[in-house]
PDB file of N, CA and C in Angstrom:
ATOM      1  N   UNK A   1      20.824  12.039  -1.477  1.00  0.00           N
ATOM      2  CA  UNK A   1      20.764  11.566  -0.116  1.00  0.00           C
ATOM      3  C   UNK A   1      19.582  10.606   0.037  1.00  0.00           C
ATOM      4  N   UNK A   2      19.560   9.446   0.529  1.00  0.00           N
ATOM      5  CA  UNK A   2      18.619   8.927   1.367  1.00  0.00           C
ATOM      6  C   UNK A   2      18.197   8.607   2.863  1.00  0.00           C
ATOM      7  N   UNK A   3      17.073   9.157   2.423  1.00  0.00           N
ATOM      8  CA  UNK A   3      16.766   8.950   4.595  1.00  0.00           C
ATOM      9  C   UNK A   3      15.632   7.986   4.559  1.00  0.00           C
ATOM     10  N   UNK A   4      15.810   7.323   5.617  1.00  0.00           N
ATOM     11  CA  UNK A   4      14.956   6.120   5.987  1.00  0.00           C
ATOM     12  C   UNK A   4      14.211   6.201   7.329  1.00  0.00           C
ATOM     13  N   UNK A   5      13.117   6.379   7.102  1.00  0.00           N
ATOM     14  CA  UNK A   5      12.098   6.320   8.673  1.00  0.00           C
ATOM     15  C   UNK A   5      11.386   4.990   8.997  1.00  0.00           C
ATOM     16  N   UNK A   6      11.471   5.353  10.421  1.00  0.00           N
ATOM     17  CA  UNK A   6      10.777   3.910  10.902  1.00  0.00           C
ATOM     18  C   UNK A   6      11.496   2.642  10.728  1.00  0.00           C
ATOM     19  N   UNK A   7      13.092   2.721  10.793  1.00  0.00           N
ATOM     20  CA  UNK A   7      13.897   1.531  10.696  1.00  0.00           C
ATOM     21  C   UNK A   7      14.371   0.669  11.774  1.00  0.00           C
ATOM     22  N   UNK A   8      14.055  -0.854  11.357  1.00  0.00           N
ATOM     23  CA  UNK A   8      14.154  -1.347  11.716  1.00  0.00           C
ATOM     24  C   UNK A   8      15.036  -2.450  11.615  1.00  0.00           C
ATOM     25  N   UNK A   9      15.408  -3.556  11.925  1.00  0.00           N
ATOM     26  CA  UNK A   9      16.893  -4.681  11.393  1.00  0.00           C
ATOM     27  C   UNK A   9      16.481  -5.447  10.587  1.00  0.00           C
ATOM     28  N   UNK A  10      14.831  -5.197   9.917  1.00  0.00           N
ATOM     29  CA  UNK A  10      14.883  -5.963   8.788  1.00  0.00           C
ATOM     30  C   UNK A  10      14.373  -5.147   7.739  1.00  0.00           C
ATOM     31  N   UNK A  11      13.608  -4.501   8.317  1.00  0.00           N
ATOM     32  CA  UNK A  11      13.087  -2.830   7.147  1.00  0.00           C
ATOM     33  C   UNK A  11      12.888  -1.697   7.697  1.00  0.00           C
ATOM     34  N   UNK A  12      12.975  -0.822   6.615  1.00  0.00           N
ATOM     35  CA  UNK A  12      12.379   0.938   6.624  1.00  0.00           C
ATOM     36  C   UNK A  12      11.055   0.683   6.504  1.00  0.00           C
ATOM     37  N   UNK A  13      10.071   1.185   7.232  1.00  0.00           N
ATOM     38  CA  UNK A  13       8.821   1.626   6.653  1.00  0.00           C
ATOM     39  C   UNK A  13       9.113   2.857   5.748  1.00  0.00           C
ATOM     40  N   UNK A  14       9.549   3.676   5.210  1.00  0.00           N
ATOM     41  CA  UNK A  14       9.549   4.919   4.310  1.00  0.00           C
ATOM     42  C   UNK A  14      11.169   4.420   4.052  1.00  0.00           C
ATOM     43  N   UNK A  15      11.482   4.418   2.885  1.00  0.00           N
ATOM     44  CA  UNK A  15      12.539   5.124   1.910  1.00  0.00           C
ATOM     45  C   UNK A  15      12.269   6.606   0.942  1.00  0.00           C
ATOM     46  N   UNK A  16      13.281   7.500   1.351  1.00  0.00           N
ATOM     47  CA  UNK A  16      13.033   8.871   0.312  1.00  0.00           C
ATOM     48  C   UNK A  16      14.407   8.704  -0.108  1.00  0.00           C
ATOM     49  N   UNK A  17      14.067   8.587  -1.277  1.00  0.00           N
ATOM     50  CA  UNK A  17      15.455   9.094  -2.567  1.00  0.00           C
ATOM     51  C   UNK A  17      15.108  10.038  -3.939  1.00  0.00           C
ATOM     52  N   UNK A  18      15.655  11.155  -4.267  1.00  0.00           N
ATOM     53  CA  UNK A  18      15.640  11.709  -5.116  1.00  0.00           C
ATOM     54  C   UNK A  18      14.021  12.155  -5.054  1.00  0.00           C
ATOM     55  N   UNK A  19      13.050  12.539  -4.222  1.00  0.00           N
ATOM     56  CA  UNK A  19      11.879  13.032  -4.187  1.00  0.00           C
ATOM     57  C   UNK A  19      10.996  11.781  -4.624  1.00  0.00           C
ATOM     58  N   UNK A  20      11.079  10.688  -4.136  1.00  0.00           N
ATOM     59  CA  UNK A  20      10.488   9.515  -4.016  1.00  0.00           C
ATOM     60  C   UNK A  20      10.154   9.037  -2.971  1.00  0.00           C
ATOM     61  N   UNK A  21       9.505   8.499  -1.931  1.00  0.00           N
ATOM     62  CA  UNK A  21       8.668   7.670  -1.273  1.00  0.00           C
ATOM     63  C   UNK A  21       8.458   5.944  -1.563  1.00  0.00           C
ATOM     64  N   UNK A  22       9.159   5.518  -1.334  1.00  0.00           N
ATOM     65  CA  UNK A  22       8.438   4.076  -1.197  1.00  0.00           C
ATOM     66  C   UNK A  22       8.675   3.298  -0.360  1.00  0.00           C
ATOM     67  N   UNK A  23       7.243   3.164   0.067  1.00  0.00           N
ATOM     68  CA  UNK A  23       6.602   2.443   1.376  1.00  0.00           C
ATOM     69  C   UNK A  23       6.645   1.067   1.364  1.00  0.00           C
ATOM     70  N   UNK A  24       7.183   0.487   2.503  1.00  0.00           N
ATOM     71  CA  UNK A  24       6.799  -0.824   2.417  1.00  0.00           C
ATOM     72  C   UNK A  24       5.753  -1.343   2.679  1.00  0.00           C
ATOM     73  N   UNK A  25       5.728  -2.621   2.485  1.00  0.00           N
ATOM     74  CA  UNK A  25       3.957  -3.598   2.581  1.00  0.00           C
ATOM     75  C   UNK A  25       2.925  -3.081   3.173  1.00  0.00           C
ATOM     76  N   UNK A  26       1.875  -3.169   3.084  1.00  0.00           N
ATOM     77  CA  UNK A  26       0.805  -2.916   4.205  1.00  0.00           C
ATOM     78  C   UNK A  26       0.224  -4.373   3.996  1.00  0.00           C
ATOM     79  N   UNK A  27      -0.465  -4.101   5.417  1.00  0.00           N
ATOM     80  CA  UNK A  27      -1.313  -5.318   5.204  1.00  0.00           C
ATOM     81  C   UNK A  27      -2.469  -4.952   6.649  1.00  0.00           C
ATOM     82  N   UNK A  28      -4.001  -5.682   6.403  1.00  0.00           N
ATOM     83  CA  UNK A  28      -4.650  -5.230   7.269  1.00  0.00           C
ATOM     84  C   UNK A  28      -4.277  -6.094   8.691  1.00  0.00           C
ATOM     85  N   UNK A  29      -5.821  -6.313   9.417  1.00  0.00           N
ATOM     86  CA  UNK A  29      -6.084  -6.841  10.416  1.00  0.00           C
ATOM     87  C   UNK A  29      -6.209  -8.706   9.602  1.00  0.00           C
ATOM     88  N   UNK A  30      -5.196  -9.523  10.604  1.00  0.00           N
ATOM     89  CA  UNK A  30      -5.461 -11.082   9.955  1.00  0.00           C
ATOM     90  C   UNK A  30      -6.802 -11.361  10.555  1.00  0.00           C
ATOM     91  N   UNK A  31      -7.478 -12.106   9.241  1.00  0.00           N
ATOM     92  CA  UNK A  31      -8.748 -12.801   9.785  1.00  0.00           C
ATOM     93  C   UNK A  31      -9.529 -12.085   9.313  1.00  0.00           C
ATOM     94  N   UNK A  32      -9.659 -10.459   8.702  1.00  0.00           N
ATOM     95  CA  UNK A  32     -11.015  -9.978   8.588  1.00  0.00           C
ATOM     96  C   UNK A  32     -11.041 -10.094   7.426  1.00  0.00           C
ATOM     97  N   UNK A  33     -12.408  -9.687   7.008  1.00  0.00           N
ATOM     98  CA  UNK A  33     -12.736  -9.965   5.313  1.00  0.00           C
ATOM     99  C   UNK A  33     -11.489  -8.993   4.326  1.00  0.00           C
ATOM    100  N   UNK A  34     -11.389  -9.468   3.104  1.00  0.00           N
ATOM    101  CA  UNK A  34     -10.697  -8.647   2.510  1.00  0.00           C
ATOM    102  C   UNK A  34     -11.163  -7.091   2.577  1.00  0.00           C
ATOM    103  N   UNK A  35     -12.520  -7.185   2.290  1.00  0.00           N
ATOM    104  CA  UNK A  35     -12.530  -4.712   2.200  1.00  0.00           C
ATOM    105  C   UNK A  35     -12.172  -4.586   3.281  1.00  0.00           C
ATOM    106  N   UNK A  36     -12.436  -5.629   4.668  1.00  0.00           N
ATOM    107  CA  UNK A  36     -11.854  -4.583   6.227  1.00  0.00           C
ATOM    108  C   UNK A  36     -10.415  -4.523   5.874  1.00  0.00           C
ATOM    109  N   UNK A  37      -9.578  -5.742   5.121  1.00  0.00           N
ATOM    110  CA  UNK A  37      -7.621  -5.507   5.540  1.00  0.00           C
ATOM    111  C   UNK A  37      -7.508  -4.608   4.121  1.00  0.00           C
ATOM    112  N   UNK A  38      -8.242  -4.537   3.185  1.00  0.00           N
ATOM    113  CA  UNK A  38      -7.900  -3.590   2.103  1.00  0.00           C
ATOM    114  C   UNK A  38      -8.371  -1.966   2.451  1.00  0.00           C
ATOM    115  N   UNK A  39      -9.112  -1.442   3.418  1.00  0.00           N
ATOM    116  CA  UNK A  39      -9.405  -0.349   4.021  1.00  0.00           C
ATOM    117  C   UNK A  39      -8.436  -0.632   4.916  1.00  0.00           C
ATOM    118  N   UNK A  40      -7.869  -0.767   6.318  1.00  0.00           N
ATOM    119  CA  UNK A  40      -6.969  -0.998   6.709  1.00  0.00           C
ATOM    120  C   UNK A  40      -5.587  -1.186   6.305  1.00  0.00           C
ATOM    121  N   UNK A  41      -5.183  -1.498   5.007  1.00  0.00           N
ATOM    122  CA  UNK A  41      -3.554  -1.374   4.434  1.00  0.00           C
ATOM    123  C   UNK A  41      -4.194  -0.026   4.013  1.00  0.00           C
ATOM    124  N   UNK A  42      -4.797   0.784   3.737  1.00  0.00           N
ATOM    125  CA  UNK A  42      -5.136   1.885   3.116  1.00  0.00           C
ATOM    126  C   UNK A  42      -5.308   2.854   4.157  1.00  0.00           C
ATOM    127  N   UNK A  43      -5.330   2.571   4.976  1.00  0.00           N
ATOM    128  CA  UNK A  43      -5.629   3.765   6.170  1.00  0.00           C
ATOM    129  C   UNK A  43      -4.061   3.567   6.715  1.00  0.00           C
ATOM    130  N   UNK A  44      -3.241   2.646   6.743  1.00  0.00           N
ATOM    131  CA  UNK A  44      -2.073   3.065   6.936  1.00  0.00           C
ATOM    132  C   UNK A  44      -1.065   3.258   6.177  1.00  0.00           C
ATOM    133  N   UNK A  45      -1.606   3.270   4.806  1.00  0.00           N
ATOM    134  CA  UNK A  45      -0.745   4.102   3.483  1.00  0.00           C
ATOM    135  C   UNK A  45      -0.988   5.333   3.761  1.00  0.00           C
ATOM    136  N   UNK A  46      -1.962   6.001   4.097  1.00  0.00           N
ATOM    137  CA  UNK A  46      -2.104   7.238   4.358  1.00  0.00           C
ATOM    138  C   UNK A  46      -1.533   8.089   5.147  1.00  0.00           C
ATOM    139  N   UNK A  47      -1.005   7.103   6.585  1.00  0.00           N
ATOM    140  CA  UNK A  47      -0.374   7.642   7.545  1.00  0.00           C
ATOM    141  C   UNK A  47       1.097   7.830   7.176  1.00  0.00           C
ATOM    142  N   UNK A  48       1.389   6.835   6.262  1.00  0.00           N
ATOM    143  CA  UNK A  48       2.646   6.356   5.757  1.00  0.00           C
ATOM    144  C   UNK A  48       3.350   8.028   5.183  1.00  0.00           C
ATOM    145  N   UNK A  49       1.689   7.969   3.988  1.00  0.00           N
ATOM    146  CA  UNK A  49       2.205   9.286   2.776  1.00  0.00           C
ATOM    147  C   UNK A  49       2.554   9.969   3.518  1.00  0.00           C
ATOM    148  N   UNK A  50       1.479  10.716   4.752  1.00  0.00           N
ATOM    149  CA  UNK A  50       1.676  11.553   5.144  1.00  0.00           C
ATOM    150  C   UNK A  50       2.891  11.974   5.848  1.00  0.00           C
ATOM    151  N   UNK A  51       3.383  10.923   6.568  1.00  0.00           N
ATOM    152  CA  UNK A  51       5.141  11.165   7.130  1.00  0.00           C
ATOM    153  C   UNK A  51       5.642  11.608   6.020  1.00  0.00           C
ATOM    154  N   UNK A  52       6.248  10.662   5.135  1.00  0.00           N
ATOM    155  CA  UNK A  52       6.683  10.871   4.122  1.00  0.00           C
ATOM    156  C   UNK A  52       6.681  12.356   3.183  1.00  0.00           C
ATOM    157  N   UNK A  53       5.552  13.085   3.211  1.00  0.00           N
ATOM    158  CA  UNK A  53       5.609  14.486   2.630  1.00  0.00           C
ATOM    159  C   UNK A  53       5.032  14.185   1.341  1.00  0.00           C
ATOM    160  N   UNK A  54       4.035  13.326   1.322  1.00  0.00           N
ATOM    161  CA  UNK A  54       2.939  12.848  -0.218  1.00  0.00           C
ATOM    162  C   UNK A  54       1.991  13.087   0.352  1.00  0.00           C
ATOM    163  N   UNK A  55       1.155  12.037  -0.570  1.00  0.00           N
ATOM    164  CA  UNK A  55      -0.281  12.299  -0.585  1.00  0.00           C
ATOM    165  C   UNK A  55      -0.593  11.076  -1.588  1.00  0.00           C
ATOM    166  N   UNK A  56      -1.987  10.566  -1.949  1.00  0.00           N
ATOM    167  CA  UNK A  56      -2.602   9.895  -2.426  1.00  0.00           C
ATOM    168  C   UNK A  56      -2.598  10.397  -3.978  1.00  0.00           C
ATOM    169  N   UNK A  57      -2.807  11.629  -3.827  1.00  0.00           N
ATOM    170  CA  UNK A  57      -2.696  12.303  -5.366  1.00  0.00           C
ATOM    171  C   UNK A  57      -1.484  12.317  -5.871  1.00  0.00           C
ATOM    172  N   UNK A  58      -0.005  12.162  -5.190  1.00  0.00           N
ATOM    173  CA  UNK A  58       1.427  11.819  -5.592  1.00  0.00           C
ATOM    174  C   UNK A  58       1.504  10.564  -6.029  1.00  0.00           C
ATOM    175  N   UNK A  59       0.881   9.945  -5.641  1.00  0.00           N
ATOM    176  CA  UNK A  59       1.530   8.002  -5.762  1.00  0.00           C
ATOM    177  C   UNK A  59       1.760   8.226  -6.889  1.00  0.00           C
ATOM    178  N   UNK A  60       2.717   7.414  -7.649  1.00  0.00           N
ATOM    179  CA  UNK A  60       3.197   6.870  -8.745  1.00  0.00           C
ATOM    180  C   UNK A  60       2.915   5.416  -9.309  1.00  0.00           C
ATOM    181  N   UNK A  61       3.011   4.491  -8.367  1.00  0.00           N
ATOM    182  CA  UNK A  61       2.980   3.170  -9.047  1.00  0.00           C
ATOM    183  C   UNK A  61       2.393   2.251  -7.273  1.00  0.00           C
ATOM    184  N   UNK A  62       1.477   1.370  -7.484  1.00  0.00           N
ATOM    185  CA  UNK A  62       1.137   0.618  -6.285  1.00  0.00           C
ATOM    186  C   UNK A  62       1.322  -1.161  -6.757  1.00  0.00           C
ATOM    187  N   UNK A  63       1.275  -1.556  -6.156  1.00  0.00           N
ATOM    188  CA  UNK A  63       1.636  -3.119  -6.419  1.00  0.00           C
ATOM    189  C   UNK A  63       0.921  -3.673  -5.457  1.00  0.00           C
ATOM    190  N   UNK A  64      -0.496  -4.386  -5.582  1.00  0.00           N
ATOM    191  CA  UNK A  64      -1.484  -5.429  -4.707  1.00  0.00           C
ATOM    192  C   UNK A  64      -1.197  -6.272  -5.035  1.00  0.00           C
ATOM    193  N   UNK A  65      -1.007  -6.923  -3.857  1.00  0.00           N
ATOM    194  CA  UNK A  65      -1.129  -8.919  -3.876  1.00  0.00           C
ATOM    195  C   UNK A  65      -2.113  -9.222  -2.988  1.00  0.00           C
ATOM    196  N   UNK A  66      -2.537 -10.127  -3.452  1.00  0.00           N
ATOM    197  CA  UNK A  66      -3.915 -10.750  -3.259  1.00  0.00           C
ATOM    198  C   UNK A  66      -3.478 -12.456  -3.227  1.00  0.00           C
ATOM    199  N   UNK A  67      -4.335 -12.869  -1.922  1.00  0.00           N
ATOM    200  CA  UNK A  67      -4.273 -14.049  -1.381  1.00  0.00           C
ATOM    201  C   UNK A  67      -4.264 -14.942  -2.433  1.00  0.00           C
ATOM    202  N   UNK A  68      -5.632 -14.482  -3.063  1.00  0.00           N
ATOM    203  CA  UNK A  68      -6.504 -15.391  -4.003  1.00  0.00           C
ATOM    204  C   UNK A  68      -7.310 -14.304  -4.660  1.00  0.00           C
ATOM    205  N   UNK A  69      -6.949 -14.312  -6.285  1.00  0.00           N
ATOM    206  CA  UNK A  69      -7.744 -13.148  -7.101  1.00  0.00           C
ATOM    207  C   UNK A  69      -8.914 -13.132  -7.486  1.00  0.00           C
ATOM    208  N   UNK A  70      -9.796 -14.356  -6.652  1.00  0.00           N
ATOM    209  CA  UNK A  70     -11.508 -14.294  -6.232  1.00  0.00           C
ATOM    210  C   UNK A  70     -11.575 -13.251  -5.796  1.00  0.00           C
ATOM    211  N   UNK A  71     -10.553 -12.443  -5.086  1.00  0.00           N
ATOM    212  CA  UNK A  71     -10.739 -11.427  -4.220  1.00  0.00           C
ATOM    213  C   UNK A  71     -10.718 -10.704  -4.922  1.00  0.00           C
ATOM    214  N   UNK A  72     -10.954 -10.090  -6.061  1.00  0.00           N
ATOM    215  CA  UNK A  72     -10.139  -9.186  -6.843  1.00  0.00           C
ATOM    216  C   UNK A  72     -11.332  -7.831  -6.870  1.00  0.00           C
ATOM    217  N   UNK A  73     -12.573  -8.068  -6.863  1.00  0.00           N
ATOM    218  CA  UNK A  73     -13.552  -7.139  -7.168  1.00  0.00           C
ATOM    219  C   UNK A  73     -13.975  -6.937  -5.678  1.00  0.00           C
ATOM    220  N   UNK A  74     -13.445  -7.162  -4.495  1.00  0.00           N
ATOM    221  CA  UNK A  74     -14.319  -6.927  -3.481  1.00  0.00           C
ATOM    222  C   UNK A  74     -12.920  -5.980  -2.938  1.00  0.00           C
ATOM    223  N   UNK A  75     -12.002  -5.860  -3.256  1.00  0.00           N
ATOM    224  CA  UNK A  75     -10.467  -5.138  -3.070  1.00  0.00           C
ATOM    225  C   UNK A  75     -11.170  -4.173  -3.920  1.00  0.00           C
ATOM    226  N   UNK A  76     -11.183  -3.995  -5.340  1.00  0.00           N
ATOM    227  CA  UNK A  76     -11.080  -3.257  -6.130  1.00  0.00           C
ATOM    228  C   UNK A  76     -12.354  -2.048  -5.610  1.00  0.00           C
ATOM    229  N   UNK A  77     -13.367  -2.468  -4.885  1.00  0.00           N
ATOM    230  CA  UNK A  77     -14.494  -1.740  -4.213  1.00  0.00           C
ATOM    231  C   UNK A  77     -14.078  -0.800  -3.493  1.00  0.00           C
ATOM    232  N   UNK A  78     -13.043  -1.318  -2.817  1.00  0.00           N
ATOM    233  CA  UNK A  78     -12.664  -0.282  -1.644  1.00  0.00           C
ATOM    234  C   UNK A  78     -11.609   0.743  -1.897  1.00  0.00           C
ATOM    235  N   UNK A  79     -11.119  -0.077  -3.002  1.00  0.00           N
ATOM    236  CA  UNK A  79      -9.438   0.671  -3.639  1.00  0.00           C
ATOM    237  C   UNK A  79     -10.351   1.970  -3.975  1.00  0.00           C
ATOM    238  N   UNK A  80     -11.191   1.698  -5.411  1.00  0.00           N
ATOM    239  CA  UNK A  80     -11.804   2.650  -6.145  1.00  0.00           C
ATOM    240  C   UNK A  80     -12.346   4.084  -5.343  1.00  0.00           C
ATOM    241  N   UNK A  81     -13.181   3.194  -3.625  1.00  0.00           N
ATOM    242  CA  UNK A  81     -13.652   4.743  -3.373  1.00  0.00           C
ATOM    243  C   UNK A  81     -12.212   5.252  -2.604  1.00  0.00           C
ATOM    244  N   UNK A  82     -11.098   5.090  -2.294  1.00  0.00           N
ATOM    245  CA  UNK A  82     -10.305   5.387  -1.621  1.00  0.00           C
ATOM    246  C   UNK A  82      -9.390   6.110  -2.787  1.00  0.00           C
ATOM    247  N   UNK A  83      -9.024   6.135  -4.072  1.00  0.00           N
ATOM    248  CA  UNK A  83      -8.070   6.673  -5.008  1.00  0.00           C
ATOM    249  C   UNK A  83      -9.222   7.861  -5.528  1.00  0.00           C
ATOM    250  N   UNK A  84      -8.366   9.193  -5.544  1.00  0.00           N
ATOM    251  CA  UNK A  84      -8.815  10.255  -5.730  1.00  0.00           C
ATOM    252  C   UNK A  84      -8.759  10.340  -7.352  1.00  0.00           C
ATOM    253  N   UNK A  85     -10.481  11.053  -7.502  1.00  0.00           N
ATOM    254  CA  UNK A  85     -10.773  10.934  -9.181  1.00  0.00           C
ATOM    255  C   UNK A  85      -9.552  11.749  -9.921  1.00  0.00           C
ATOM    256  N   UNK A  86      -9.084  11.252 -10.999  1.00  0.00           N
ATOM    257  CA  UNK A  86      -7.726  11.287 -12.284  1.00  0.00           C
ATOM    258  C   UNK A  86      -6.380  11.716 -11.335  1.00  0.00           C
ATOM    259  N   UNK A  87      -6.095  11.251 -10.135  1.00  0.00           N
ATOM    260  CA  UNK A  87      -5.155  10.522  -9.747  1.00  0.00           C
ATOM    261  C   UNK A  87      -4.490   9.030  -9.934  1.00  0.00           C
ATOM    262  N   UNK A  88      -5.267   8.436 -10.098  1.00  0.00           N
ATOM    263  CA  UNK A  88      -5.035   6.754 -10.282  1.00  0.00           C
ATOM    264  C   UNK A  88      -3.407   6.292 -11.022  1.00  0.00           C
ATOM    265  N   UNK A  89      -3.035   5.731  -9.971  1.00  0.00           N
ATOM    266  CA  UNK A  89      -1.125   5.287  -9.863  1.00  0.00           C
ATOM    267  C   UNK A  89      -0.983   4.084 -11.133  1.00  0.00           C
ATOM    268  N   UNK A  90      -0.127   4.146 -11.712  1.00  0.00           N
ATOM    269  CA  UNK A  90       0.039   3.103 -12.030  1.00  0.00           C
ATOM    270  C   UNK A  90       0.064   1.830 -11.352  1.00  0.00           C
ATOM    271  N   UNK A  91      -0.928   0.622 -11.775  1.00  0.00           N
ATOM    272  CA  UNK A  91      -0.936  -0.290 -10.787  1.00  0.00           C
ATOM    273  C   UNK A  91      -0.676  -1.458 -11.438  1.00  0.00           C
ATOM    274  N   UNK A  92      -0.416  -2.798 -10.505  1.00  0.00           N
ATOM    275  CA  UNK A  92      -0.174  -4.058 -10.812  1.00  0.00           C
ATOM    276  C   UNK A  92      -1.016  -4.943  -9.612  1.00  0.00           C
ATOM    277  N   UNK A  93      -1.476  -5.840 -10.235  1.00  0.00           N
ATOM    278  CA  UNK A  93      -2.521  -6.571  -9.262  1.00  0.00           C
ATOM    279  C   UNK A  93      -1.760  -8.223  -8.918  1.00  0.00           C
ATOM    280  N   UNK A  94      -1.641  -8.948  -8.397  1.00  0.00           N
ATOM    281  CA  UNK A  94      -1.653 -10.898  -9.044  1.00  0.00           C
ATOM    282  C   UNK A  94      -1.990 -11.259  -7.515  1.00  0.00           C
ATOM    283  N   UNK A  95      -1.828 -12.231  -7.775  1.00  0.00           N
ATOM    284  CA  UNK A  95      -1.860 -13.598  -6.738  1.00  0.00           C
ATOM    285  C   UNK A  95      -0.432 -14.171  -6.130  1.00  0.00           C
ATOM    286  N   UNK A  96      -0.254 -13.936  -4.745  1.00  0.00           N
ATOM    287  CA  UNK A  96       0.856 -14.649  -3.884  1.00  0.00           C
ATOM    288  C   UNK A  96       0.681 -14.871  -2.929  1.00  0.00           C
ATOM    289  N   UNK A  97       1.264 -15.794  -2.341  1.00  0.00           N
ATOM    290  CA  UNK A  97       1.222 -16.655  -1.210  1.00  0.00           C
ATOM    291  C   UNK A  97       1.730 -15.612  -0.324  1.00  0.00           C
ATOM    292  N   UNK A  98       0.971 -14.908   0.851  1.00  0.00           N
ATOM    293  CA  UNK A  98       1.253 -14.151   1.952  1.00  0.00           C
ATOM    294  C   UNK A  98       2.187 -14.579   3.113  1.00  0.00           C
ATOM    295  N   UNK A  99       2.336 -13.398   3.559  1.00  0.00           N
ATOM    296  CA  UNK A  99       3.299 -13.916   5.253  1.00  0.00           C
ATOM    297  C   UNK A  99       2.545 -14.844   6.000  1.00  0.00           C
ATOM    298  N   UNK A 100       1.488 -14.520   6.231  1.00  0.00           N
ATOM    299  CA  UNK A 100       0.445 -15.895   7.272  1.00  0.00           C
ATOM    300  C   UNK A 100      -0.689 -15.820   6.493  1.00  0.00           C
ATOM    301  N   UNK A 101      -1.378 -17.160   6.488  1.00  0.00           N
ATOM    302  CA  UNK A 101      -2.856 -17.474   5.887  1.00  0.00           C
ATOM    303  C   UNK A 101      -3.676 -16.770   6.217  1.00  0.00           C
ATOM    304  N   UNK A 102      -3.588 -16.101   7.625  1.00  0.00           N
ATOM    305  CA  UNK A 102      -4.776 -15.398   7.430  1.00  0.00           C
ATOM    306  C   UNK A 102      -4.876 -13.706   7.032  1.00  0.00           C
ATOM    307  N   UNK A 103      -3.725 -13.388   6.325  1.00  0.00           N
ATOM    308  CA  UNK A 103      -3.227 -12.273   5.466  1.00  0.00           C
ATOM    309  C   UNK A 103      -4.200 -12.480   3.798  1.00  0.00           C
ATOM    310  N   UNK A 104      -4.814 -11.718   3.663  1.00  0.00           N
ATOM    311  CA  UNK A 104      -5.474 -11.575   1.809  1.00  0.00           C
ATOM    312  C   UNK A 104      -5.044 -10.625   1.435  1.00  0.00           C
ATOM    313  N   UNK A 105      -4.494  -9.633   1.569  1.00  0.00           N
ATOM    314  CA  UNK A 105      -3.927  -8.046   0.823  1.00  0.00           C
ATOM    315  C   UNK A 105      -3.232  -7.415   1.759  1.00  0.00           C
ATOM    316  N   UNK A 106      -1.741  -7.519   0.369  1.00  0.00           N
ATOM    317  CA  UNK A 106      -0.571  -6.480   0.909  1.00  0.00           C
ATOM    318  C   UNK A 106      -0.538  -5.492  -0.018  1.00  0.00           C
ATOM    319  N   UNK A 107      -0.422  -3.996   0.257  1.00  0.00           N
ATOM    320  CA  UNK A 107      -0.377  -3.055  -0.310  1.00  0.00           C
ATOM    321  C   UNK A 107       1.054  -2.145  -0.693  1.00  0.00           C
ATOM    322  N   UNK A 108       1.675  -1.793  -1.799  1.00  0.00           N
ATOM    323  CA  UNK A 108       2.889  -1.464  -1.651  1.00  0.00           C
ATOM    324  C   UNK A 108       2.722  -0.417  -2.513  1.00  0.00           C
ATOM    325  N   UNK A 109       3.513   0.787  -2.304  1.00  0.00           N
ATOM    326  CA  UNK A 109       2.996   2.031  -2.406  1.00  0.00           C
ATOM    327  C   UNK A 109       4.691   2.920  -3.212  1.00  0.00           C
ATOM    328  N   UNK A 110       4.798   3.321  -4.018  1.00  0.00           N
ATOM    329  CA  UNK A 110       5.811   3.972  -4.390  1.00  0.00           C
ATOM    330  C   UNK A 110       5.271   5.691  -4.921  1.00  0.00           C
ATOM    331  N   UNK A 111       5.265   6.873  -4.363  1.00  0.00           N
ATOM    332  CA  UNK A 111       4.829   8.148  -4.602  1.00  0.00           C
ATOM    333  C   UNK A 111       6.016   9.214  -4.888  1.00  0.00           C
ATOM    334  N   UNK A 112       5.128  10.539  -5.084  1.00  0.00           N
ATOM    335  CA  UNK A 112       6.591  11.319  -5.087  1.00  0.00           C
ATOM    336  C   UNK A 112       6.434  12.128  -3.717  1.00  0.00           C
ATOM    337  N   UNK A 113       7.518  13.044  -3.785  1.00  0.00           N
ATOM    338  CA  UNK A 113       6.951  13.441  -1.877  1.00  0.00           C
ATOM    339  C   UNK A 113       7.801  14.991  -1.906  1.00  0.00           C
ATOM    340  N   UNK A 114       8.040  15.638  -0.976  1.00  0.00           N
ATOM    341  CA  UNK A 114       8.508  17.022  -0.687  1.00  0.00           C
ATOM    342  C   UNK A 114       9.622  16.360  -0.274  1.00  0.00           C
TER     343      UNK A 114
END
């Protein structure tokens, strides 16, 4: 079975299939420095897991895109204190052109869940 929360006519925020979770995009506040929208896509992954029936210690695999991968160590600051020690998801990092310019980090989240 799959159930879909938070749907909308162009996306689910939550897909659950087969005891999976995956969340769509996050992204912070446009305009603020990257650690404020990379704490911010992260404070609403959390809210995300938590519907969902995860947790931070479930994730499986995350996928960051980054405006521009100058950004890459001032993201990685905030990621690090936010991922719980020998939890760490399989991840993928790069560089893409965002929904609006003033977007630097989208966060995409795939976990396992209840």
């Amino acid at each position: 079975m799959i159930e879909r929360k938070h749907v909308s006519a162009r996306m689910s925020k939550i897909v659950k299939h087969n005891g999976v979770a995956y969340l769509c995009g996050q992204v912070g506040n446009a305009g603020d420095s990257v650690a404020d929208q990379t704490s911010e896509c992260l404070s609403r992954v959390d809210v995300l897991l938590e519907d969902a029936g995860s947790s931070r210690e479930k994730m499986l695999q995350v996928v960051i895109w980054l405006a521009d991968m100058s950004d890459f160590a001032e993201m990685n600051a905030v990621w690090d204190a936010w991922v719980p020690e020998g939890y760490a998801p399989a991840r993928a990092c790069g560089e893409a052109k965002l929904a609006r310019p003033e977007l630097k980090v989208e966060i995409i989240v795939t976990a396992a869940c209840d």
